[in-house]
C-alpha atoms as a PDB file:
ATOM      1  CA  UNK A   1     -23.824  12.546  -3.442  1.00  0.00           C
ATOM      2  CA  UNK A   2     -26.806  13.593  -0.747  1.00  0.00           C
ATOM      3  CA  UNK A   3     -29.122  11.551  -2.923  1.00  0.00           C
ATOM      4  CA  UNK A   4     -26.807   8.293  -2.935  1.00  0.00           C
ATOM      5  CA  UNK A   5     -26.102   8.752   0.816  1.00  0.00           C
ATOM      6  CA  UNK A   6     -29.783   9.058   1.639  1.00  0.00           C
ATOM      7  CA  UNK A   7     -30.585   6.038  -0.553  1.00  0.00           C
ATOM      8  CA  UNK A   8     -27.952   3.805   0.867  1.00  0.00           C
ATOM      9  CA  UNK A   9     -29.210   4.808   4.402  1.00  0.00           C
ATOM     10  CA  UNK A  10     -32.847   3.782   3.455  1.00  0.00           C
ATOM     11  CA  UNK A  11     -31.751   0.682   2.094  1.00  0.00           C
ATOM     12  CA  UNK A  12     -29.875  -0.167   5.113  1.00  0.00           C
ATOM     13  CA  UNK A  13     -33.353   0.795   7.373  1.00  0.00           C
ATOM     14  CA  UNK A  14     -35.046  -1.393   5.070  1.00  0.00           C
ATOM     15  CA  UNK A  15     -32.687  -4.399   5.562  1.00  0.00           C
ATOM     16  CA  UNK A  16     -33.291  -4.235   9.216  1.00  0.00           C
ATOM     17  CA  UNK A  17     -36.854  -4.108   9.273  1.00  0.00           C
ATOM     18  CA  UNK A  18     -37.455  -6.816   7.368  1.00  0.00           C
ATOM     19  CA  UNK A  19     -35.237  -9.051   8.838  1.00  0.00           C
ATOM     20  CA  UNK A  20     -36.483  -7.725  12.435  1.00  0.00           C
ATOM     21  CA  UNK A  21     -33.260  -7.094  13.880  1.00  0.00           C
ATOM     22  CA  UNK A  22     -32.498  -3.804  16.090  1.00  0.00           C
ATOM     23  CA  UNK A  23     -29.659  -2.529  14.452  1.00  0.00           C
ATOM     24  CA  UNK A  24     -26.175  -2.647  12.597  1.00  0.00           C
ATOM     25  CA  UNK A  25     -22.485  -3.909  13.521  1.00  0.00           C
ATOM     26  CA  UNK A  26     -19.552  -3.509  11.820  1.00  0.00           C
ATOM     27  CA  UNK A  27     -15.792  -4.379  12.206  1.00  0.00           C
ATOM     28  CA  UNK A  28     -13.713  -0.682  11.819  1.00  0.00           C
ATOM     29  CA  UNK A  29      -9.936  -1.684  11.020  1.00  0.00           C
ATOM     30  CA  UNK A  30      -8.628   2.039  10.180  1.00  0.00           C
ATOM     31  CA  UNK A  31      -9.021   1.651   6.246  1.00  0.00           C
ATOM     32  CA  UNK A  32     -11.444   3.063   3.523  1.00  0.00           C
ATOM     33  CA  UNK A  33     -14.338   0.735   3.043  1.00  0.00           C
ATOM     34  CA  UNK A  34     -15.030  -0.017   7.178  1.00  0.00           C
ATOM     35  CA  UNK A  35     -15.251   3.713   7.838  1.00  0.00           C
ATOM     36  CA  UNK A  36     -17.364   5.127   5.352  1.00  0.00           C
ATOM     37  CA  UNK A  37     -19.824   1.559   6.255  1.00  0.00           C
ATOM     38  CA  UNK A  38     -19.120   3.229  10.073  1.00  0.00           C
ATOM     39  CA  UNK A  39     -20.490   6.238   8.757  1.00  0.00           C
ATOM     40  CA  UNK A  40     -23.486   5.215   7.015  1.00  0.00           C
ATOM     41  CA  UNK A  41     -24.804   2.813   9.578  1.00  0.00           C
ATOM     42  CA  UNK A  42     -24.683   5.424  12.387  1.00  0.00           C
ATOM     43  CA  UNK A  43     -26.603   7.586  10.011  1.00  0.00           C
ATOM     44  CA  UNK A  44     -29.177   4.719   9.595  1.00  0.00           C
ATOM     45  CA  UNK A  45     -29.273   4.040  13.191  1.00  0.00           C
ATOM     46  CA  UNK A  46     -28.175   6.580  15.695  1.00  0.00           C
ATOM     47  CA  UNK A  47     -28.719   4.682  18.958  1.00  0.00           C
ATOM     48  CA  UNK A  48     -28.695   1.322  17.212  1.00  0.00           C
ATOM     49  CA  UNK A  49     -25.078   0.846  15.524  1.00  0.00           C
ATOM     50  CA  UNK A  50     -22.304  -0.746  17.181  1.00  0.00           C
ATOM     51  CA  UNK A  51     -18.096  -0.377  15.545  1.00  0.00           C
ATOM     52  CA  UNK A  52     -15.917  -2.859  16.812  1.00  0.00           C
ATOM     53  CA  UNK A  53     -11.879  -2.492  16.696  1.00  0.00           C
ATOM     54  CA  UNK A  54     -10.976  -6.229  16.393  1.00  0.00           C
ATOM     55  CA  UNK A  55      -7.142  -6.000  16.752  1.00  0.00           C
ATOM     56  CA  UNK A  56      -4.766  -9.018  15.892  1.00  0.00           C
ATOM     57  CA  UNK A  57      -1.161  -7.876  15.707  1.00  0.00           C
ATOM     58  CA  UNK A  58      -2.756  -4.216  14.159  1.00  0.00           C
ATOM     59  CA  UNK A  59      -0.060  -1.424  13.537  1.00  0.00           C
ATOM     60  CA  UNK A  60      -0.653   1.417  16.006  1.00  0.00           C
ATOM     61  CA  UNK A  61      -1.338   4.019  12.945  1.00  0.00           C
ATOM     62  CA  UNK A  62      -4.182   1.482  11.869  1.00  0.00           C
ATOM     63  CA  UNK A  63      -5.593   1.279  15.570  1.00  0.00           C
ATOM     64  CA  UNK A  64      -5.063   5.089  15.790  1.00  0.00           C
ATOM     65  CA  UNK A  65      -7.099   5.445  12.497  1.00  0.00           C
ATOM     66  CA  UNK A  66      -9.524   3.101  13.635  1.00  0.00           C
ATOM     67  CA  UNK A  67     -10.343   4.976  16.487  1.00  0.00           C
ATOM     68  CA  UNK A  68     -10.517   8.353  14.532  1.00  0.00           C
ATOM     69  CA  UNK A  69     -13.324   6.813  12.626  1.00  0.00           C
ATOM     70  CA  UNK A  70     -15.282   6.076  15.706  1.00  0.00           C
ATOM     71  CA  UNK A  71     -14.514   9.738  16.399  1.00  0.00           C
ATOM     72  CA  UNK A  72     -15.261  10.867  13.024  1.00  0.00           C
ATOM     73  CA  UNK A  73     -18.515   8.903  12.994  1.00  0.00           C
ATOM     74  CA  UNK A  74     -20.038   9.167  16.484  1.00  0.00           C
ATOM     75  CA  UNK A  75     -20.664   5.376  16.468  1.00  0.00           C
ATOM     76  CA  UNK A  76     -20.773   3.845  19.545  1.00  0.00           C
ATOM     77  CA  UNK A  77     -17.759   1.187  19.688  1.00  0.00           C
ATOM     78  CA  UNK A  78     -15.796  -1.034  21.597  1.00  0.00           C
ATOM     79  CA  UNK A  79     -12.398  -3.086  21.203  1.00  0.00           C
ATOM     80  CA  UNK A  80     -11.916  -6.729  21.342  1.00  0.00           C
ATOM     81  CA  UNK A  81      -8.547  -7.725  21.237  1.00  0.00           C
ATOM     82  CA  UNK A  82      -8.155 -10.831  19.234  1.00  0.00           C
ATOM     83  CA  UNK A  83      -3.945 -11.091  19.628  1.00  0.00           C
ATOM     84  CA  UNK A  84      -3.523 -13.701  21.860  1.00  0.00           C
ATOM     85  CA  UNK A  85      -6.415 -15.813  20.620  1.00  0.00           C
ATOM     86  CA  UNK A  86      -5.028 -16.082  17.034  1.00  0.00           C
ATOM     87  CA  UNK A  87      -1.419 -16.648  18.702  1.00  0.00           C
ATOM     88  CA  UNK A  88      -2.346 -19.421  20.862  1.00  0.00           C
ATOM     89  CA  UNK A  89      -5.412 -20.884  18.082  1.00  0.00           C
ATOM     90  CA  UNK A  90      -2.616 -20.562  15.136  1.00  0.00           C
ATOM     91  CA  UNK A  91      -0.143 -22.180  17.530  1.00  0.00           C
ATOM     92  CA  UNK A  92      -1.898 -25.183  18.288  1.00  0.00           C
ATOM     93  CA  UNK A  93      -2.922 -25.931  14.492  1.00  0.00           C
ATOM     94  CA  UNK A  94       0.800 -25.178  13.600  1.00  0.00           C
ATOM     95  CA  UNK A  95       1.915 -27.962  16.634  1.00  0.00           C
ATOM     96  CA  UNK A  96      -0.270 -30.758  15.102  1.00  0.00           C
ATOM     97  CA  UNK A  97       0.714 -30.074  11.248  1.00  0.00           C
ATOM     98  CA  UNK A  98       4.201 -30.250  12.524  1.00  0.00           C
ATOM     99  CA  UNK A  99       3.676 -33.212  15.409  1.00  0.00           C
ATOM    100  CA  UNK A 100       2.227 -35.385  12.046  1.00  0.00           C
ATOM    101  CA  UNK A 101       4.789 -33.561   9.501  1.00  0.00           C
ATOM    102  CA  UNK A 102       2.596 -32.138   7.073  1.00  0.00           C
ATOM    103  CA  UNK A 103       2.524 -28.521   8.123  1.00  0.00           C
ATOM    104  CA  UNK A 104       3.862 -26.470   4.404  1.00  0.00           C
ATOM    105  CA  UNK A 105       5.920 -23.518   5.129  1.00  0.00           C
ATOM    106  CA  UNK A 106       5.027 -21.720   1.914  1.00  0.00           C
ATOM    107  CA  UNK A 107       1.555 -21.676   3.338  1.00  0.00           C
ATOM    108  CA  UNK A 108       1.651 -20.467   6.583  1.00  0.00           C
ATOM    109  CA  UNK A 109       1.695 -16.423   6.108  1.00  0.00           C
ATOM    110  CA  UNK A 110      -1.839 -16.842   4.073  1.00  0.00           C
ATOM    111  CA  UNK A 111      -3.094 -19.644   6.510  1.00  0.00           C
ATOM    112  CA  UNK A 112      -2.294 -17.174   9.544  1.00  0.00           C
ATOM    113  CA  UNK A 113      -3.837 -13.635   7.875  1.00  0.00           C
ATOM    114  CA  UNK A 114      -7.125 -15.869   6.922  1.00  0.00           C
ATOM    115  CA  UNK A 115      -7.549 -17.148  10.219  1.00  0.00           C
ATOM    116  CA  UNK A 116      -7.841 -13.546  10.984  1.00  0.00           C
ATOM    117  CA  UNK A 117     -10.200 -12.129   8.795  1.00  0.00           C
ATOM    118  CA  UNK A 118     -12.320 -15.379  10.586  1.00  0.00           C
ATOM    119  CA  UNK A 119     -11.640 -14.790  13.788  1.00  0.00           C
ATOM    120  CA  UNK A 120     -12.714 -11.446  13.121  1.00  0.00           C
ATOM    121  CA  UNK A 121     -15.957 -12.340  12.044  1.00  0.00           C
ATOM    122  CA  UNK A 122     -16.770 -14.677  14.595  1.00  0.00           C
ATOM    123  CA  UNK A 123     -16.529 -12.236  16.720  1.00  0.00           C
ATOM    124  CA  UNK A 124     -18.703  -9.865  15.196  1.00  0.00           C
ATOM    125  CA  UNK A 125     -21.317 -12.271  14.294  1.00  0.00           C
ATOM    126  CA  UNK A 126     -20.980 -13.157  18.374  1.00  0.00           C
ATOM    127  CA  UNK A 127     -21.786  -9.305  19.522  1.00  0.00           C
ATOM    128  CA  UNK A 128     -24.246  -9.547  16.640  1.00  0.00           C
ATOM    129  CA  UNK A 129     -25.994 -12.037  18.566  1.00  0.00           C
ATOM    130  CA  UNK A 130     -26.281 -10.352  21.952  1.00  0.00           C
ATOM    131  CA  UNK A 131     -27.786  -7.253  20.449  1.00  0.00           C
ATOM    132  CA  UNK A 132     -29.820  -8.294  17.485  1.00  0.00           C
ATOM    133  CA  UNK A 133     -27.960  -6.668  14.744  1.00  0.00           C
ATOM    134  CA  UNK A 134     -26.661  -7.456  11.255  1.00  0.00           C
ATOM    135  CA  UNK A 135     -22.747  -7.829  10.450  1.00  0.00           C
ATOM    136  CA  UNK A 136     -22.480  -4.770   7.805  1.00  0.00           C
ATOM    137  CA  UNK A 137     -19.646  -5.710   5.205  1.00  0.00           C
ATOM    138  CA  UNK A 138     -17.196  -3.544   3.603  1.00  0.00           C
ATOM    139  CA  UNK A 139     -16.194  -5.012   0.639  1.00  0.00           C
ATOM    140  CA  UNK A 140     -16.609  -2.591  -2.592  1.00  0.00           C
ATOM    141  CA  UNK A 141     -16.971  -3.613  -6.340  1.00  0.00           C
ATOM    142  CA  UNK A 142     -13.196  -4.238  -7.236  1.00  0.00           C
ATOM    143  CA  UNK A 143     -12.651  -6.522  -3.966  1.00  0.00           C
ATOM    144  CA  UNK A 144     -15.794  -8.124  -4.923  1.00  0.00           C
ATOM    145  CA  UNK A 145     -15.057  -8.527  -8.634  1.00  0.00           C
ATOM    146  CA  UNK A 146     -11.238 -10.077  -7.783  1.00  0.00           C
ATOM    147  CA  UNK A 147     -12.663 -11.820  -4.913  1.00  0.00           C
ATOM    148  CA  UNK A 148     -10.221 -10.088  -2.298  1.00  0.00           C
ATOM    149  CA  UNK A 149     -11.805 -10.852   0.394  1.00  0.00           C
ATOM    150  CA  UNK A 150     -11.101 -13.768   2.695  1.00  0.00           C
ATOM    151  CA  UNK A 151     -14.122 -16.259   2.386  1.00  0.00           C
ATOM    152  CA  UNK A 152     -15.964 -16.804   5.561  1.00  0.00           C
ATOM    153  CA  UNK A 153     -13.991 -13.556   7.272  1.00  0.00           C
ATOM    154  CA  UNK A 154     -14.341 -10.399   5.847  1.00  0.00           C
ATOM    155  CA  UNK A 155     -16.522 -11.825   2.870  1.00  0.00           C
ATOM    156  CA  UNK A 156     -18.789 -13.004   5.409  1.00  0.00           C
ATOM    157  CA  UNK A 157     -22.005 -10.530   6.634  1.00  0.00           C
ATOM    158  CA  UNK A 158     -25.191 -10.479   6.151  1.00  0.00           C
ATOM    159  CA  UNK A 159     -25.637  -7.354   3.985  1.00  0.00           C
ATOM    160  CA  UNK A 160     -23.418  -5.421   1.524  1.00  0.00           C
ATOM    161  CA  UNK A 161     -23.967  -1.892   0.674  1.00  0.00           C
ATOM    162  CA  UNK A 162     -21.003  -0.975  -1.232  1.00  0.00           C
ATOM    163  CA  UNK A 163     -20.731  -3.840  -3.311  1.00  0.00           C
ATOM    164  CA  UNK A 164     -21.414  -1.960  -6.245  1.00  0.00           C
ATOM    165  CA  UNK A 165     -19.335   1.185  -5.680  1.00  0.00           C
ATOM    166  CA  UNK A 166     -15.906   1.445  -7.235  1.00  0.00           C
ATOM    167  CA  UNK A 167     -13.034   2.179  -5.045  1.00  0.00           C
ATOM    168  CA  UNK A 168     -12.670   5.586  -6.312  1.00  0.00           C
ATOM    169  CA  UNK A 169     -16.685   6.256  -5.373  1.00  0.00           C
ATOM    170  CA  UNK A 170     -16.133   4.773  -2.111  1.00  0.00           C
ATOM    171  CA  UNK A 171     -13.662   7.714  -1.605  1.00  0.00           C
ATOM    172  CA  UNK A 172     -16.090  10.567  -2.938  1.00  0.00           C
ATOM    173  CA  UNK A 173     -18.963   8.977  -0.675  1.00  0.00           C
ATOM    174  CA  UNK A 174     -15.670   9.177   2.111  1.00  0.00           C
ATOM    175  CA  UNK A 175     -14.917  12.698   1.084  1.00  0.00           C
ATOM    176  CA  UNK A 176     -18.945  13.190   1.520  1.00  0.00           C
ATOM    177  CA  UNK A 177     -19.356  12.108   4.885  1.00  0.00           C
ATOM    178  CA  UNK A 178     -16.589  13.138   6.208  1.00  0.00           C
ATOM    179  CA  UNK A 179     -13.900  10.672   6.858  1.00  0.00           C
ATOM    180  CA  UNK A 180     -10.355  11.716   7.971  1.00  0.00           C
ATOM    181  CA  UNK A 181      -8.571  12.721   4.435  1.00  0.00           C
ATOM    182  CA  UNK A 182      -5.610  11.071   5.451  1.00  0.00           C
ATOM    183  CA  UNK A 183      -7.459   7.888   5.841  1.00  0.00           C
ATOM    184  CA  UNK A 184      -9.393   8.525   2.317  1.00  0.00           C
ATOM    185  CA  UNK A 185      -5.586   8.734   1.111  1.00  0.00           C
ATOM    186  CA  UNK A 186      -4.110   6.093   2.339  1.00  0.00           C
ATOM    187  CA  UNK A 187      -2.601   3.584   0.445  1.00  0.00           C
ATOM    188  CA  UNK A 188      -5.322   0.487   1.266  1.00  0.00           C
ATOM    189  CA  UNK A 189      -3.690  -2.546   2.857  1.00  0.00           C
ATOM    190  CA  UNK A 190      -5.884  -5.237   5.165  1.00  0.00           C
ATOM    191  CA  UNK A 191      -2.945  -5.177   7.724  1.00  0.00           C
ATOM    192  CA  UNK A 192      -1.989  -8.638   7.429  1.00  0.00           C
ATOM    193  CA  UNK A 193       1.924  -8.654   7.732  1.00  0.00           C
ATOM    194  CA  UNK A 194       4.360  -5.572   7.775  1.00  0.00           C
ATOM    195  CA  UNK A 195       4.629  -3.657   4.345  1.00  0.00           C
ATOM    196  CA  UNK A 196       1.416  -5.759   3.395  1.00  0.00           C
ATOM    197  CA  UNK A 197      -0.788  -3.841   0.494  1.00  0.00           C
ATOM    198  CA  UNK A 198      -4.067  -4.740  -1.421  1.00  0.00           C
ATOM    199  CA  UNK A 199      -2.116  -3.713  -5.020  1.00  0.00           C
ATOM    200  CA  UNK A 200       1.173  -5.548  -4.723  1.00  0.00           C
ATOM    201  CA  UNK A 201      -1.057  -8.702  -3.680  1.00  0.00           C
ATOM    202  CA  UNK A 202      -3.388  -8.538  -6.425  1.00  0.00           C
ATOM    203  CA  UNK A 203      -0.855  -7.229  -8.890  1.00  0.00           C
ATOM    204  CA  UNK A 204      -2.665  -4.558 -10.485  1.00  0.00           C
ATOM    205  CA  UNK A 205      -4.265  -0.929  -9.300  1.00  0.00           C
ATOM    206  CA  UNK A 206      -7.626  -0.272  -7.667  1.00  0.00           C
ATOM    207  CA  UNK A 207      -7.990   2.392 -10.126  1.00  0.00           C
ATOM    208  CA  UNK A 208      -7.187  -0.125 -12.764  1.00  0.00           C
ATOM    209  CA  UNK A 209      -9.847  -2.418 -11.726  1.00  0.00           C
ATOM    210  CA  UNK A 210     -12.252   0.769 -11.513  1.00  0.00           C
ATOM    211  CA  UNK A 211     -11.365   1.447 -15.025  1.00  0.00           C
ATOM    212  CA  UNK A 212     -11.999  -2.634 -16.205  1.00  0.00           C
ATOM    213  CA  UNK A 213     -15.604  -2.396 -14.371  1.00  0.00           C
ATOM    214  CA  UNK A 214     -16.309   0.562 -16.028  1.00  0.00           C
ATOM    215  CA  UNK A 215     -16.428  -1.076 -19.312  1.00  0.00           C
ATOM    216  CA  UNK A 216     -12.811   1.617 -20.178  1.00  0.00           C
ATOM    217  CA  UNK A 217      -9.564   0.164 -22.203  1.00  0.00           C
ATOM    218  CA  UNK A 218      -6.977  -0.883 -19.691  1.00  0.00           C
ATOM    219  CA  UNK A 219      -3.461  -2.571 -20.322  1.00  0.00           C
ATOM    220  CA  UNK A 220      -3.457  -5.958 -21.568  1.00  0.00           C
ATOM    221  CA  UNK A 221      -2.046  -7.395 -18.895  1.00  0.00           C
ATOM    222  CA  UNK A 222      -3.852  -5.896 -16.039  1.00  0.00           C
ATOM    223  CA  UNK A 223      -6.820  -7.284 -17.967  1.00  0.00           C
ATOM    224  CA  UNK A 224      -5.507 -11.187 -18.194  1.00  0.00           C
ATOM    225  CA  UNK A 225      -4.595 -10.250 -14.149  1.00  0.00           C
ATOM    226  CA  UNK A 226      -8.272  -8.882 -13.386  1.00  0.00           C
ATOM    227  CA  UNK A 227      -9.548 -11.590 -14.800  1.00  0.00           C
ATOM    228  CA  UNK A 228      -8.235 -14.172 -13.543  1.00  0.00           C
ATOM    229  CA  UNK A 229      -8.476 -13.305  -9.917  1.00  0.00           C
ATOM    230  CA  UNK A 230     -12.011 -13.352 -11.317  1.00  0.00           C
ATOM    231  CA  UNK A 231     -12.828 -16.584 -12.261  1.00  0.00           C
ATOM    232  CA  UNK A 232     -10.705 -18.146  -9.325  1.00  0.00           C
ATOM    233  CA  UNK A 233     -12.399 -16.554  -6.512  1.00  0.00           C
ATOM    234  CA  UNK A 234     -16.051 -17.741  -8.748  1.00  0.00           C
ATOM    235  CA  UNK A 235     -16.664 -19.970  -5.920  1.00  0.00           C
ATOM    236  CA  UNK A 236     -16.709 -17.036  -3.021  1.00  0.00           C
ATOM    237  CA  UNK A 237     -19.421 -15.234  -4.906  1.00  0.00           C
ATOM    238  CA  UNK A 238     -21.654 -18.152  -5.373  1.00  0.00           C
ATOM    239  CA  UNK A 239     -23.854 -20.565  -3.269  1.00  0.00           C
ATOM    240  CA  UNK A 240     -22.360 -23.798  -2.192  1.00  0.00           C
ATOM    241  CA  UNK A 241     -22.674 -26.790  -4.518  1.00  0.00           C
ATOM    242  CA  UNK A 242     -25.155 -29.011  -3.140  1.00  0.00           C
ATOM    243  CA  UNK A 243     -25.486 -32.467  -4.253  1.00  0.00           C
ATOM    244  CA  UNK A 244     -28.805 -33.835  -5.585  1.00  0.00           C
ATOM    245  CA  UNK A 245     -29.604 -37.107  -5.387  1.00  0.00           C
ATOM    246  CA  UNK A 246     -31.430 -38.795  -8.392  1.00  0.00           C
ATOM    247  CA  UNK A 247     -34.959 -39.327  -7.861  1.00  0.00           C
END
């Protein structure tokens, strides 16, 4: 676990030196993924990594967990709250859908959380500006493989260093650096509503995902349910189609 630590911290060095940046920045929401990133960018840059509490509507136990990360960590951080913005940005989208009667109800609790996960990134990518720094992002293997990730919000940074760890070795590299247990525990939920978590979304376990990646025998019908989150979140994972005009 030292060895994969140290390598992921070199890698992240790397990144930033060759695109000649100053440091890291990443958004810390109280889960799994964003504090073990917290962890292994203030490794990689002591004096030079920034965690940023980006609360819209966030339960107290998140924003409490949040800020035991920043603890846990020793990253520097700060707290934009992003509440009222997504109440009176959502508001104003939600007036004009209605004011030209088009606005679909069934729609609105997914059109809402993503305008989150954006507004959370725009953010970011703003403080990422004033200092120099790279947006880190958090997403691991299974989140990548399903494509749970909101396009253009939390699927949008500029480097990934997890992408290719399970969920269960993003724990053991949690376990390793030291993250709160009962935040390594926790059952993993972005937040979004109340009662909102990752596996009653997607339908199937993290651990059953973990298992499909890792080339084991899983259920028939967490496979069919693995893969086709897979193929219809193709298009987050890949560049945009460009048209080419015939010479």
């Amino acid at each position: 676990m030292e060895k994969q630590v140290d390598q992921i911290v070199q890698w992240l060095r790397d990144q930033v030196k060759q695109a000649g940046v100053n440091g890291l920045v990443v958004g810390i929401s109280g889960g799994l993924d964003s504090a073990v990133v917290s962890h292994l960018i203030q490794r990689a840059f002591p004096d030079n990594s920034l965690g940023v509490l980006l609360p819209i509507y966030t339960s107290d136990s998140n924003l409490d967990d949040a800020k035991q990360v920043v603890e846990s960590s020793g990253i520097k951080s700060m707290t934009v709250d992003l509440t009222e913005t997504h109440k009176i940005m959502y508001s104003e989208i939600k007036d004009t859908l209605n004011e030209s009667n088009t606005f679909i109800e069934e729609n609105d609790k997914l059109a809402g959380a993503n305008l989150r996960a954006r507004l959370r990134m725009s953010t970011l990518y703003a403080l990422a500006t004033n200092y120099n720094y790279m947006v880190v992002g958090t997403d691991n293997a299974a989140e990548w493989y399903t494509g749970y990730f909101t396009k253009y919000g939390d699927g949008g940074a500029d480097i990934l260093p997890l992408v290719e760890f399970t969920k269960q070795e993003v724990r053991d590299l949690a376990s390793y650096l030291g993250v709160p247990s009962h935040i390594v525990e926790k059952k993993p939920s972005a937040d979004l509503w109340e009662g909102q978590t990752d596996e009653d979304e997607m339908g199937t376990s993290y651990d059953t995902i973990d298992a499909y990646l890792k080339g084991k025998q899983i259920p028939e019908h967490d496979k069919e349910i693995i893969e086709s989150l897979h193929k219809k979140s193709a298009h987050k994972r890949e560049a945009l189609p460009q048209f080419k005009r015939e010479q």
